[in-house]
N, C-alpha and C. Protein backbone atom coordinates (compact mmCIF):
# COMPACT_ATOMS: atom_id res chain seq x y z
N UNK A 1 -6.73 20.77 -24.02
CA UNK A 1 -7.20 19.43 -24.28
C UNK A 1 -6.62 18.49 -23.25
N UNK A 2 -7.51 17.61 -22.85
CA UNK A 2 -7.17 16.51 -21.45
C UNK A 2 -7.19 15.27 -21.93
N UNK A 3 -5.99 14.69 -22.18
CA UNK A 3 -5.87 13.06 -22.72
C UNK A 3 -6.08 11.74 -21.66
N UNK A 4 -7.19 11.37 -21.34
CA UNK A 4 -7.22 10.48 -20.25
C UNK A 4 -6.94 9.11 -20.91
N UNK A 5 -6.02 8.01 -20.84
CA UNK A 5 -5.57 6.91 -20.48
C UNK A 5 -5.98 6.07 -19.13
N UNK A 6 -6.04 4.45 -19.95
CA UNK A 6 -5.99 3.73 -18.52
C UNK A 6 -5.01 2.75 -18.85
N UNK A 7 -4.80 2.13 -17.68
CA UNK A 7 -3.51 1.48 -18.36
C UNK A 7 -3.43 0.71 -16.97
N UNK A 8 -3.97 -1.10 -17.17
CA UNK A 8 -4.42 -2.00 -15.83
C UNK A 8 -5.25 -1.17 -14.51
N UNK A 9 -4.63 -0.70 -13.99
CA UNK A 9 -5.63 -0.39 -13.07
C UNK A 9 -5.38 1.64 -12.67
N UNK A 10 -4.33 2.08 -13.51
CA UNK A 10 -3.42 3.04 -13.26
C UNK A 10 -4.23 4.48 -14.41
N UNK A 11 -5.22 5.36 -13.69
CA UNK A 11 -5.87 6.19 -14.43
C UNK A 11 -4.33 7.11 -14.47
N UNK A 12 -4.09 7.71 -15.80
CA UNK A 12 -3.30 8.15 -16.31
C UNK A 12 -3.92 9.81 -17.45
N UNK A 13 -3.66 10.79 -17.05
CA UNK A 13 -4.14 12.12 -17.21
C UNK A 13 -3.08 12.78 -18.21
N UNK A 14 -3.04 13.43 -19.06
CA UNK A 14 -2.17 14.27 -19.35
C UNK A 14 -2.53 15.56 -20.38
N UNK A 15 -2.13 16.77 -19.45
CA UNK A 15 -2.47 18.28 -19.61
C UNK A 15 -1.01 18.85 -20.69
N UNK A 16 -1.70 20.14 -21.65
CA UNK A 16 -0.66 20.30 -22.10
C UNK A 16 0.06 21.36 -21.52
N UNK A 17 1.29 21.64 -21.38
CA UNK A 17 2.03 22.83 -20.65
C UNK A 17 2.52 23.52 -22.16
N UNK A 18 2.17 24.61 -21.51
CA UNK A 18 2.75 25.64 -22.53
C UNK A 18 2.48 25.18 -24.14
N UNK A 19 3.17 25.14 -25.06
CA UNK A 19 2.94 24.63 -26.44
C UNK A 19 3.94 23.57 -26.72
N UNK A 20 4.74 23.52 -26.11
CA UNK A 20 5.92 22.62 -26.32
C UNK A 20 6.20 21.16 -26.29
N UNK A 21 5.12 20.96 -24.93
CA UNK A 21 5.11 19.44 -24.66
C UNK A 21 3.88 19.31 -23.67
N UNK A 22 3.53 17.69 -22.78
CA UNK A 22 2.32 17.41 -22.27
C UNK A 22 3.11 17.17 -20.54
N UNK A 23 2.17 17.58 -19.87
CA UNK A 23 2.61 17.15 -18.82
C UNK A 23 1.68 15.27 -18.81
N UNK A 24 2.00 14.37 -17.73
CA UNK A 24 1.05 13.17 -17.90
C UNK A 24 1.04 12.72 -16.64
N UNK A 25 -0.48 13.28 -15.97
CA UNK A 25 -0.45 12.46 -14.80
C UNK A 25 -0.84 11.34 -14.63
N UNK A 26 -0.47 10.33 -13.74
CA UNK A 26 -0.59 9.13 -13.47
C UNK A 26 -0.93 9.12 -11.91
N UNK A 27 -2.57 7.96 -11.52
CA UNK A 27 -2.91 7.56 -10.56
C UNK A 27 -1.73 6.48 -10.03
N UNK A 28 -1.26 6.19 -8.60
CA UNK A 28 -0.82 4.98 -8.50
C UNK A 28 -0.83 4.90 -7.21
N UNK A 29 0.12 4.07 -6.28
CA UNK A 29 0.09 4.00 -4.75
C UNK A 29 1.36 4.61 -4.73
N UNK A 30 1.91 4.46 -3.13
CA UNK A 30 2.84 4.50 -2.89
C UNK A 30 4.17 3.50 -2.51
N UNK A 31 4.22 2.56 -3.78
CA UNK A 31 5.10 1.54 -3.97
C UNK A 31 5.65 1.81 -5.51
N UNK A 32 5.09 3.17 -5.66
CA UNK A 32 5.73 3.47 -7.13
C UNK A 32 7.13 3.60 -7.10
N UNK A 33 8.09 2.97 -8.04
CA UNK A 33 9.42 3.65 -7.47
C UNK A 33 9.72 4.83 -8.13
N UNK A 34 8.80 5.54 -8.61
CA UNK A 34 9.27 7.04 -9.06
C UNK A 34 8.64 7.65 -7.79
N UNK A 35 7.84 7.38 -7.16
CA UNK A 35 7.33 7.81 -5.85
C UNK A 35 8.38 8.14 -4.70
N UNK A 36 8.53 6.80 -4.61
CA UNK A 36 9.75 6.84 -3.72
C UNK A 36 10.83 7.37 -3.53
N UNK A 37 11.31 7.44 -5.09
CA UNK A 37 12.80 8.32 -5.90
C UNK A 37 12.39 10.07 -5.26
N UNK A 38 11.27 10.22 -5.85
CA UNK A 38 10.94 12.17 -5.91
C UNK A 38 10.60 11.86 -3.91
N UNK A 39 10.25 11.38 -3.27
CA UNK A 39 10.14 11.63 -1.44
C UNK A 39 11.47 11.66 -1.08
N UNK A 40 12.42 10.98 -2.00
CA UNK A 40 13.37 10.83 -1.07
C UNK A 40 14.37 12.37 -1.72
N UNK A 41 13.74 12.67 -2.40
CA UNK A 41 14.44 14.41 -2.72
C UNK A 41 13.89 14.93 -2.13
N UNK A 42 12.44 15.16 -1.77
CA UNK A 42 11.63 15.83 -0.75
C UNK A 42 12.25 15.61 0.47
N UNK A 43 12.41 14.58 0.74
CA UNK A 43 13.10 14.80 2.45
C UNK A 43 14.10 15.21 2.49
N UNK A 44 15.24 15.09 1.73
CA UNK A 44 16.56 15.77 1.73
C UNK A 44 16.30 17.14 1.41
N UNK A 45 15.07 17.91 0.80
CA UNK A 45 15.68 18.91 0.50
C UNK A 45 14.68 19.73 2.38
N UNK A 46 13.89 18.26 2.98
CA UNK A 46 13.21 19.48 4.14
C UNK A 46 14.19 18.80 4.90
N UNK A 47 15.16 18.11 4.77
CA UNK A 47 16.06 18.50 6.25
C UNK A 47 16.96 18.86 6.28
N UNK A 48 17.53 19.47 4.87
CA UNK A 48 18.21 20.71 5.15
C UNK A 48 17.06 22.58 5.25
N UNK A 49 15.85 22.51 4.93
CA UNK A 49 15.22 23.46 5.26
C UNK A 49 15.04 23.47 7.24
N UNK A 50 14.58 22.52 7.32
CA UNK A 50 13.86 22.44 8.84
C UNK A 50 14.73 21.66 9.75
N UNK A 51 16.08 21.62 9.64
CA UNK A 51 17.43 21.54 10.18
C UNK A 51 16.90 20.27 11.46
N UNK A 52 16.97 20.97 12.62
CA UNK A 52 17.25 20.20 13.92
C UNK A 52 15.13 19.68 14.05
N UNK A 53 14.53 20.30 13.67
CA UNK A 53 13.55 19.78 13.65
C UNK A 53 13.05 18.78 12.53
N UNK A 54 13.97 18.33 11.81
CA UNK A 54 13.82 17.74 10.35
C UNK A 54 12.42 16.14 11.49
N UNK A 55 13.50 15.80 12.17
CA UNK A 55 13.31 14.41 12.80
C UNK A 55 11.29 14.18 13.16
N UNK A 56 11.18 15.52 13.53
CA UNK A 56 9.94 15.50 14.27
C UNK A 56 8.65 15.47 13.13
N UNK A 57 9.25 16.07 12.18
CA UNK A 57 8.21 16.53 11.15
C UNK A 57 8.34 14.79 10.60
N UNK A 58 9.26 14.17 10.30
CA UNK A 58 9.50 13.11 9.48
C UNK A 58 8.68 11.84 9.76
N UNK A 59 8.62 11.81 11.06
CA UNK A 59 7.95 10.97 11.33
C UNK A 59 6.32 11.05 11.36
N UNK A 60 6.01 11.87 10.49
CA UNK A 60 4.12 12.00 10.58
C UNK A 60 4.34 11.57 9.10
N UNK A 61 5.71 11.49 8.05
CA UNK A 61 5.37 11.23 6.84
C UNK A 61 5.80 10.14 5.54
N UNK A 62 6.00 8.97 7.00
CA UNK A 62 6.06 7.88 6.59
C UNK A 62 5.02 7.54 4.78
N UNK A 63 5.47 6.59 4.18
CA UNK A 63 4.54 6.42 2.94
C UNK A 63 4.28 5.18 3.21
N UNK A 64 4.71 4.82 3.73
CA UNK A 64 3.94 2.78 3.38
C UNK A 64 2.95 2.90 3.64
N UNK A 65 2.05 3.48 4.08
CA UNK A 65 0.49 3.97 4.57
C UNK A 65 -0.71 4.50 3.58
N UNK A 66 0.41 4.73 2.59
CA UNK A 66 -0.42 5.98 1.64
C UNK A 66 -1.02 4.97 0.21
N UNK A 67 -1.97 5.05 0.02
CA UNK A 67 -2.59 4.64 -1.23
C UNK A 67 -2.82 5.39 -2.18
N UNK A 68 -3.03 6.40 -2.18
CA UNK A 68 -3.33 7.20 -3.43
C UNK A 68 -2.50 8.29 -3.68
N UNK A 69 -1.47 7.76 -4.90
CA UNK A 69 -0.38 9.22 -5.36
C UNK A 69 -0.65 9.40 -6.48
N UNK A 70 -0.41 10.72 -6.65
CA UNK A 70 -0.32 11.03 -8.06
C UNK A 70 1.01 11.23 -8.92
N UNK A 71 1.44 11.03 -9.58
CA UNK A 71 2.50 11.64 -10.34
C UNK A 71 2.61 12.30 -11.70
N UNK A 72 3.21 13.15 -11.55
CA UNK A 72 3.36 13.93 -12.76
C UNK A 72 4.98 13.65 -13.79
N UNK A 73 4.60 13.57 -15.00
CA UNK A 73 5.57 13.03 -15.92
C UNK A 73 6.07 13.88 -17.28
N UNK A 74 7.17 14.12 -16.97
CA UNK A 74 7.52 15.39 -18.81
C UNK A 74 8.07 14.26 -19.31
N UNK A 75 8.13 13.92 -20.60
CA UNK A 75 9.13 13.01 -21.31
C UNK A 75 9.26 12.32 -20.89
N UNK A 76 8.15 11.49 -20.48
CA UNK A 76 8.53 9.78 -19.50
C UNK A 76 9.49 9.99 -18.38
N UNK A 77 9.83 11.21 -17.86
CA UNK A 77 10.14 11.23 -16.75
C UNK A 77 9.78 12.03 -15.41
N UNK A 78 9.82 11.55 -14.00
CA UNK A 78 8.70 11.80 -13.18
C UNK A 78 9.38 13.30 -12.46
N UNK A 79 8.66 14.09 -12.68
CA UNK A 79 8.90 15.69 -12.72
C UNK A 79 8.17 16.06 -10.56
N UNK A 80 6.76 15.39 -10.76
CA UNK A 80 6.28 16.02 -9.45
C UNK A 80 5.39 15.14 -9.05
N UNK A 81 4.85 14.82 -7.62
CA UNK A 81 4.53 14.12 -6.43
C UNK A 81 3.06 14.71 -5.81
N UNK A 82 2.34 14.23 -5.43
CA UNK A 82 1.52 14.52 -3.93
C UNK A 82 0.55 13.44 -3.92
N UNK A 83 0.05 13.19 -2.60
CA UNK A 83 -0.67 12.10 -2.33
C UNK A 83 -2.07 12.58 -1.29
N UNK A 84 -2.65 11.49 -1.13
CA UNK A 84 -3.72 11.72 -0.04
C UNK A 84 -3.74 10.63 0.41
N UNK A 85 -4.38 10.61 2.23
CA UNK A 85 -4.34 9.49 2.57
C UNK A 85 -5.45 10.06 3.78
N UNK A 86 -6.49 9.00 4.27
CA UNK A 86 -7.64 9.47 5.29
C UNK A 86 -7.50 10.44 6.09
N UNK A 87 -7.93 10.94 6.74
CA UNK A 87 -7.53 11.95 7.97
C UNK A 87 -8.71 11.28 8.77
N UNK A 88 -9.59 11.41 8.37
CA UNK A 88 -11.10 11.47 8.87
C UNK A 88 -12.56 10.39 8.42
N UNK A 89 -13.06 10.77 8.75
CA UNK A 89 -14.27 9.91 7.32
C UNK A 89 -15.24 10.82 6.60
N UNK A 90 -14.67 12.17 6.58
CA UNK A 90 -15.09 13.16 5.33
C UNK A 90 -13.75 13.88 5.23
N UNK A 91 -12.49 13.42 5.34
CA UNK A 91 -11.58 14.16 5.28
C UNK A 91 -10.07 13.44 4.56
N UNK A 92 -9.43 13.80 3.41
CA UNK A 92 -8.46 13.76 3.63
C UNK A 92 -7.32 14.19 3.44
N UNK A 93 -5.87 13.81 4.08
CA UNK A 93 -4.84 14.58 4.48
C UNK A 93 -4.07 14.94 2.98
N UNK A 94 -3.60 15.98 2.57
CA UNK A 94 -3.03 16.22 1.21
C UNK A 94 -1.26 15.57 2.22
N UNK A 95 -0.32 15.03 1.25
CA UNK A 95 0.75 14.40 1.84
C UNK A 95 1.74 14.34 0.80
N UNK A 96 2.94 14.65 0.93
CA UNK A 96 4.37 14.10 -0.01
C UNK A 96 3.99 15.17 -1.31
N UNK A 97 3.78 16.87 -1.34
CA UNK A 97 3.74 17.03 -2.60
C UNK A 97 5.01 17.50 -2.69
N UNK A 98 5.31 17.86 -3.84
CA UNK A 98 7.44 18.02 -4.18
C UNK A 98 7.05 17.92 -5.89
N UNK A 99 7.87 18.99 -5.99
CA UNK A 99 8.09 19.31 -7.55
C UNK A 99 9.52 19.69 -7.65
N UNK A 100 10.44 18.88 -8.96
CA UNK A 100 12.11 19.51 -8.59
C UNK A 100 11.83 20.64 -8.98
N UNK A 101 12.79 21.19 -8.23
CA UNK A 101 13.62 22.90 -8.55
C UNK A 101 13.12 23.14 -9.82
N UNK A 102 13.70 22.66 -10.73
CA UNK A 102 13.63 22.69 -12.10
C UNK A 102 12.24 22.70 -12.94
N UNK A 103 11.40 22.28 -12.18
CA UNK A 103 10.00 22.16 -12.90
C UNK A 103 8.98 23.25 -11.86
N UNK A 104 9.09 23.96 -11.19
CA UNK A 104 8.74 24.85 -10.18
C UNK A 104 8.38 25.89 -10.75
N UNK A 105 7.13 26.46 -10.68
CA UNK A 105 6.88 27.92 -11.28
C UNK A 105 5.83 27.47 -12.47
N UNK A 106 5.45 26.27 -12.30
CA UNK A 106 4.92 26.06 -14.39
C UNK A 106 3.72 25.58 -13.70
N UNK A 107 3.21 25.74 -12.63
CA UNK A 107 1.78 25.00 -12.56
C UNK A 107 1.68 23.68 -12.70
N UNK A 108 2.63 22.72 -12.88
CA UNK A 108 2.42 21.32 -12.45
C UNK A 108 2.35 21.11 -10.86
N UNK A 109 2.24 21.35 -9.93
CA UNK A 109 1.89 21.16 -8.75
C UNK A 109 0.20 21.57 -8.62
N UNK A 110 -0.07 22.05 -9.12
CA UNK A 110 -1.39 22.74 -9.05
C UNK A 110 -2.28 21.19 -9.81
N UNK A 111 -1.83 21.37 -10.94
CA UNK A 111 -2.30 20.11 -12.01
C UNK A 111 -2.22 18.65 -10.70
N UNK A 112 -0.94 18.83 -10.05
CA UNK A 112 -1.17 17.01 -9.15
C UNK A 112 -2.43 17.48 -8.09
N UNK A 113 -2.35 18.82 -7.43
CA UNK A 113 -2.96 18.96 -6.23
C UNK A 113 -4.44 18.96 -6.81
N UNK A 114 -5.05 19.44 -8.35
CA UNK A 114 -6.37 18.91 -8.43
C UNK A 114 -6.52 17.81 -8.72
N UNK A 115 -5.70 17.12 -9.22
CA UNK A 115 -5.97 15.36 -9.98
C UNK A 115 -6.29 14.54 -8.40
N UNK A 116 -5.36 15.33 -7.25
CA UNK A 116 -5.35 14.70 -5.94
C UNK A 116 -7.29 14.60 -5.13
N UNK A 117 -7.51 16.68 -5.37
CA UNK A 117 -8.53 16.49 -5.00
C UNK A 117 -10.13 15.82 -5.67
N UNK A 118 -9.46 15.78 -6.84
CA UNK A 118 -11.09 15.31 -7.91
C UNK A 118 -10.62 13.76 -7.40
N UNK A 119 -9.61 12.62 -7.01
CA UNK A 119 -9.86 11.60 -6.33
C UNK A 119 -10.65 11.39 -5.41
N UNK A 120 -10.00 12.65 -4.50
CA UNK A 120 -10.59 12.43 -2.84
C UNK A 120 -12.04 12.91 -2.88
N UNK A 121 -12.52 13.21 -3.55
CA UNK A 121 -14.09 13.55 -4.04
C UNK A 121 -14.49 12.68 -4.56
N UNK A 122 -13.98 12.09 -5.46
CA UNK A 122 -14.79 10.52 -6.33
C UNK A 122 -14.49 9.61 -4.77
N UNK A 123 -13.77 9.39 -4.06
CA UNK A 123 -13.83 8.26 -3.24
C UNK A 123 -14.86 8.87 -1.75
N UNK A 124 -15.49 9.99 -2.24
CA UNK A 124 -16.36 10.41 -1.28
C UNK A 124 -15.97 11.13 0.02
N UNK A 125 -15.17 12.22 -0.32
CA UNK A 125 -14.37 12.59 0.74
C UNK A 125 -15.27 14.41 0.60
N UNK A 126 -15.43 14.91 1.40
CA UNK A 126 -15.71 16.36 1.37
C UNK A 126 -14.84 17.47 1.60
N UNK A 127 -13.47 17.31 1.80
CA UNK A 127 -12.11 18.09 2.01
C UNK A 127 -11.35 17.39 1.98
N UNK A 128 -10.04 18.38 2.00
CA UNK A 128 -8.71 18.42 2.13
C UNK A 128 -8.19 18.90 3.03
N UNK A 129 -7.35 18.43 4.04
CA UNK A 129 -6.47 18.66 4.58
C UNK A 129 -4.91 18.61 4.49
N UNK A 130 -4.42 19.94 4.98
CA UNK A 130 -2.80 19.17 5.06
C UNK A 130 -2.44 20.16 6.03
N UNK A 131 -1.07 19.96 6.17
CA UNK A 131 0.32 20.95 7.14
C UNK A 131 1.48 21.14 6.18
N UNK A 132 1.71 22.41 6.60
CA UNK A 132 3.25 22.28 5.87
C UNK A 132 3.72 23.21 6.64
N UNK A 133 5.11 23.94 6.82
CA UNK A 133 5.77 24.26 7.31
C UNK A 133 6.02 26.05 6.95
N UNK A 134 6.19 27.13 7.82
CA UNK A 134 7.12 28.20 7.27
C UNK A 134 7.98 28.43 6.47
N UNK A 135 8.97 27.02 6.97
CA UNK A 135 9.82 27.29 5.80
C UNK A 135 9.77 26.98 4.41
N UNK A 136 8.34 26.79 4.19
CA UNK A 136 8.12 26.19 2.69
C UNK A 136 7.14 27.19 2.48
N UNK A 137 7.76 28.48 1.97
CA UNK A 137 6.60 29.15 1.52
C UNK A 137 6.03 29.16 0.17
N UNK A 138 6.78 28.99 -0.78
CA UNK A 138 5.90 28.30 -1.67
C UNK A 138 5.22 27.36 -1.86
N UNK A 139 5.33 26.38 -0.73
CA UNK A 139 4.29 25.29 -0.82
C UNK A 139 2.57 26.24 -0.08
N UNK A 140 3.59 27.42 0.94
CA UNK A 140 1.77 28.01 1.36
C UNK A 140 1.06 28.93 0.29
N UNK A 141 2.07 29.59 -0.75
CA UNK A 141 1.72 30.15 -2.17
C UNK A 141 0.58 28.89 -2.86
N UNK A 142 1.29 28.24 -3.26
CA UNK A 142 0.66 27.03 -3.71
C UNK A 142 -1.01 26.71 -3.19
N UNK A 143 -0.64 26.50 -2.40
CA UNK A 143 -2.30 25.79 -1.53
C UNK A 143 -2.85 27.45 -1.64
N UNK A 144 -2.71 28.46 -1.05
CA UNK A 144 -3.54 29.65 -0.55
C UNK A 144 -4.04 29.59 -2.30
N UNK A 145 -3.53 29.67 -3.21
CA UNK A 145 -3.60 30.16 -4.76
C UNK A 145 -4.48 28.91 -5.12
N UNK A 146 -4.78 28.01 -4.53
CA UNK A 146 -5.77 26.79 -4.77
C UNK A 146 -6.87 26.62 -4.14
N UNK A 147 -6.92 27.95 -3.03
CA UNK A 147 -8.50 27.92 -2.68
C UNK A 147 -8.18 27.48 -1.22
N UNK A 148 -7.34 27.11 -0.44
CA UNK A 148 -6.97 26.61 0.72
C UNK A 148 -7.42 27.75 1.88
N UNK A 149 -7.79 27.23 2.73
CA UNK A 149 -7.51 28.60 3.91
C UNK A 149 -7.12 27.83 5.40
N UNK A 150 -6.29 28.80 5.90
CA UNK A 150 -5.38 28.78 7.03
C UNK A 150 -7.11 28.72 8.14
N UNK A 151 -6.24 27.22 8.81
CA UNK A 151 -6.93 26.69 10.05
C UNK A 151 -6.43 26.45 11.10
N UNK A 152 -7.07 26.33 12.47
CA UNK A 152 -6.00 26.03 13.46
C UNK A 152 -5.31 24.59 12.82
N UNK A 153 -4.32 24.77 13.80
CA UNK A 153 -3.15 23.49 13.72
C UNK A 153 -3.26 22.22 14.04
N UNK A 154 -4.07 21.11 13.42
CA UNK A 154 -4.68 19.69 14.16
C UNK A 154 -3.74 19.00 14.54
N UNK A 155 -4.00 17.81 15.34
CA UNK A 155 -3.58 16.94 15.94
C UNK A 155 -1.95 17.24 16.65
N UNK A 156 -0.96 16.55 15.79
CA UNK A 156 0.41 16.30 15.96
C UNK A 156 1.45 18.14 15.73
N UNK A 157 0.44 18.31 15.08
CA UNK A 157 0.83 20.15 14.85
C UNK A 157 0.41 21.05 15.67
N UNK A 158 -0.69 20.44 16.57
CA UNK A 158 -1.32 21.79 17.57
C UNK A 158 -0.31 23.10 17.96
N UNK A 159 0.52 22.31 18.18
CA UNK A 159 1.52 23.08 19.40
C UNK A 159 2.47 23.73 18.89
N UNK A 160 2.64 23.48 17.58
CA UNK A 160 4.06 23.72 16.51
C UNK A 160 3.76 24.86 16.01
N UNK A 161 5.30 26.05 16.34
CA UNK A 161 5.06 26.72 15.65
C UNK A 161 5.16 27.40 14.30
N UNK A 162 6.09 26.59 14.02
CA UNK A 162 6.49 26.30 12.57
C UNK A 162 5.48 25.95 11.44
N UNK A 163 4.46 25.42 12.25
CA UNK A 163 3.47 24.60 11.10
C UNK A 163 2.13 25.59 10.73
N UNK A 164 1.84 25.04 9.61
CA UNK A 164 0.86 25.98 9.26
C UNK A 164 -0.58 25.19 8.40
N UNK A 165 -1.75 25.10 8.70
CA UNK A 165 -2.50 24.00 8.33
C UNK A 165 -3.32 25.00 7.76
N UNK A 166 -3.90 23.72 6.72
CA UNK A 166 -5.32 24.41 5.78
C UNK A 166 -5.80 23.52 5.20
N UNK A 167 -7.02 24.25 4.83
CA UNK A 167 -8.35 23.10 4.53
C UNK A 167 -9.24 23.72 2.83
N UNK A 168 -9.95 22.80 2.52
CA UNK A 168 -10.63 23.05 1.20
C UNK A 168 -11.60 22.13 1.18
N UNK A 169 -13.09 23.03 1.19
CA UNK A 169 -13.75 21.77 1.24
C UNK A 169 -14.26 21.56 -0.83
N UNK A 170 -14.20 20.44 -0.91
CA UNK A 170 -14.12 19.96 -2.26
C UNK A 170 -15.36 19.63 -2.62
C-alpha cells in the first residue's frame, strides 16, 4: 500500500518496509537541511573512498544547482538521498544518492531512485543519467539491479578511469 501526502508544495510518498514500519518519501529541493546533513556524510564517506582524487570528483557535485531531491524518512528521521538535475533536454543526471550504513541492504535506495525517475518523466524527461565511481560498487549493484546499463563515459568523465556511467531510458 502507497500513502501519498501533500503538504504546501512538498509531494510526500510513503512505502511500507518489511511489516514493522513505513518508509516516507518526500519531494523537495536542495535547501533541505536534511539534504544537506545526509551530502555532507556522502562526501565524507567518498573522500575517504576516492582518497587523492576525492577533489576532482567533488567538484561536478556541487548542490546549490539541484532542484529536485528526494528524501527518504524512518521515524521522522532522514535515512536516504538522491536527486536529479538537467543533463540535457531529454535527459537527466541522477545526483547525491547516499543511504547510511545502517539503512543499506533494505531497498530504500531503490524506492528514492524510482520516486527520482517517475519525477524526471512527469517533468518530461526520457532518461536517466548518472556516474559513479569503482569504488562504489554497490552504488553500480544498485543502478545495474534498476535496469541501468553501462555507457561510454560523458563529458567531465570521458577520460576517467575510475568512473563508470549509465543510462535508463524511462
Amino acid at each position: 500500500m502507497i500513502k501519498v501526502h501533500y503538504s504546501r508544495s512538498v509531494k510526500i510518498l510513503a512505502f511500507p518496509q518489511k511489516i514493522t514500519h513505513m518508509i516516507q518519501l518526500i519531494r523537495t529541493t536542495s535547501e533541505h537541511k536534511d539534504f544537506v546533513k545526509l551530502v555532507g556524510e556522502l562526501d565524507k564517506e567518498l573522500a575517504e573512498r576516492d582518497g587523492a582524487e576525492h577533489t576532482f570528483f567533488a567538484q561536478f557535485n556541487k548542490i546549490d544547482k539541484i532542484k529536485h531531491v528526494v528524501l527518504a524518512y524512518e521515524n521522522k528521521e532522514a535515512i536516504a538521498c538522491g536527486a536529479i538535475k538537467a543533463f540535457d533536454k531529454s535527459s537527466m543526471e541522477v545526483k547525491r544518492m547516499y543511504s547510511r550504513k545502517e539503512n543499506r541492504g533494505k531497498g530504500i535506495a531503490s524506492q528514492v531512485l524510482h520516486e527520482l525517475e517517475k519525477w524526471a518523466n512527469e517533468l518530461g524527461y526520457k532518461k536517466c543519467v548518472l556516474e559513479t565511481g569503482i569504488r562504489q560498487p554497490e552504488a553500480i549493484r544498485l543502478y545495474e539491479k534498476n535496469g541501468y546499463t553501462l555507457i561510454p563515459n560523458y563529458g567531465q568523465y570521458a577520460e576517467v578511469a575510475d568512473s563508470r556511467c549509465f543510462e535508463k531510458k524511462l
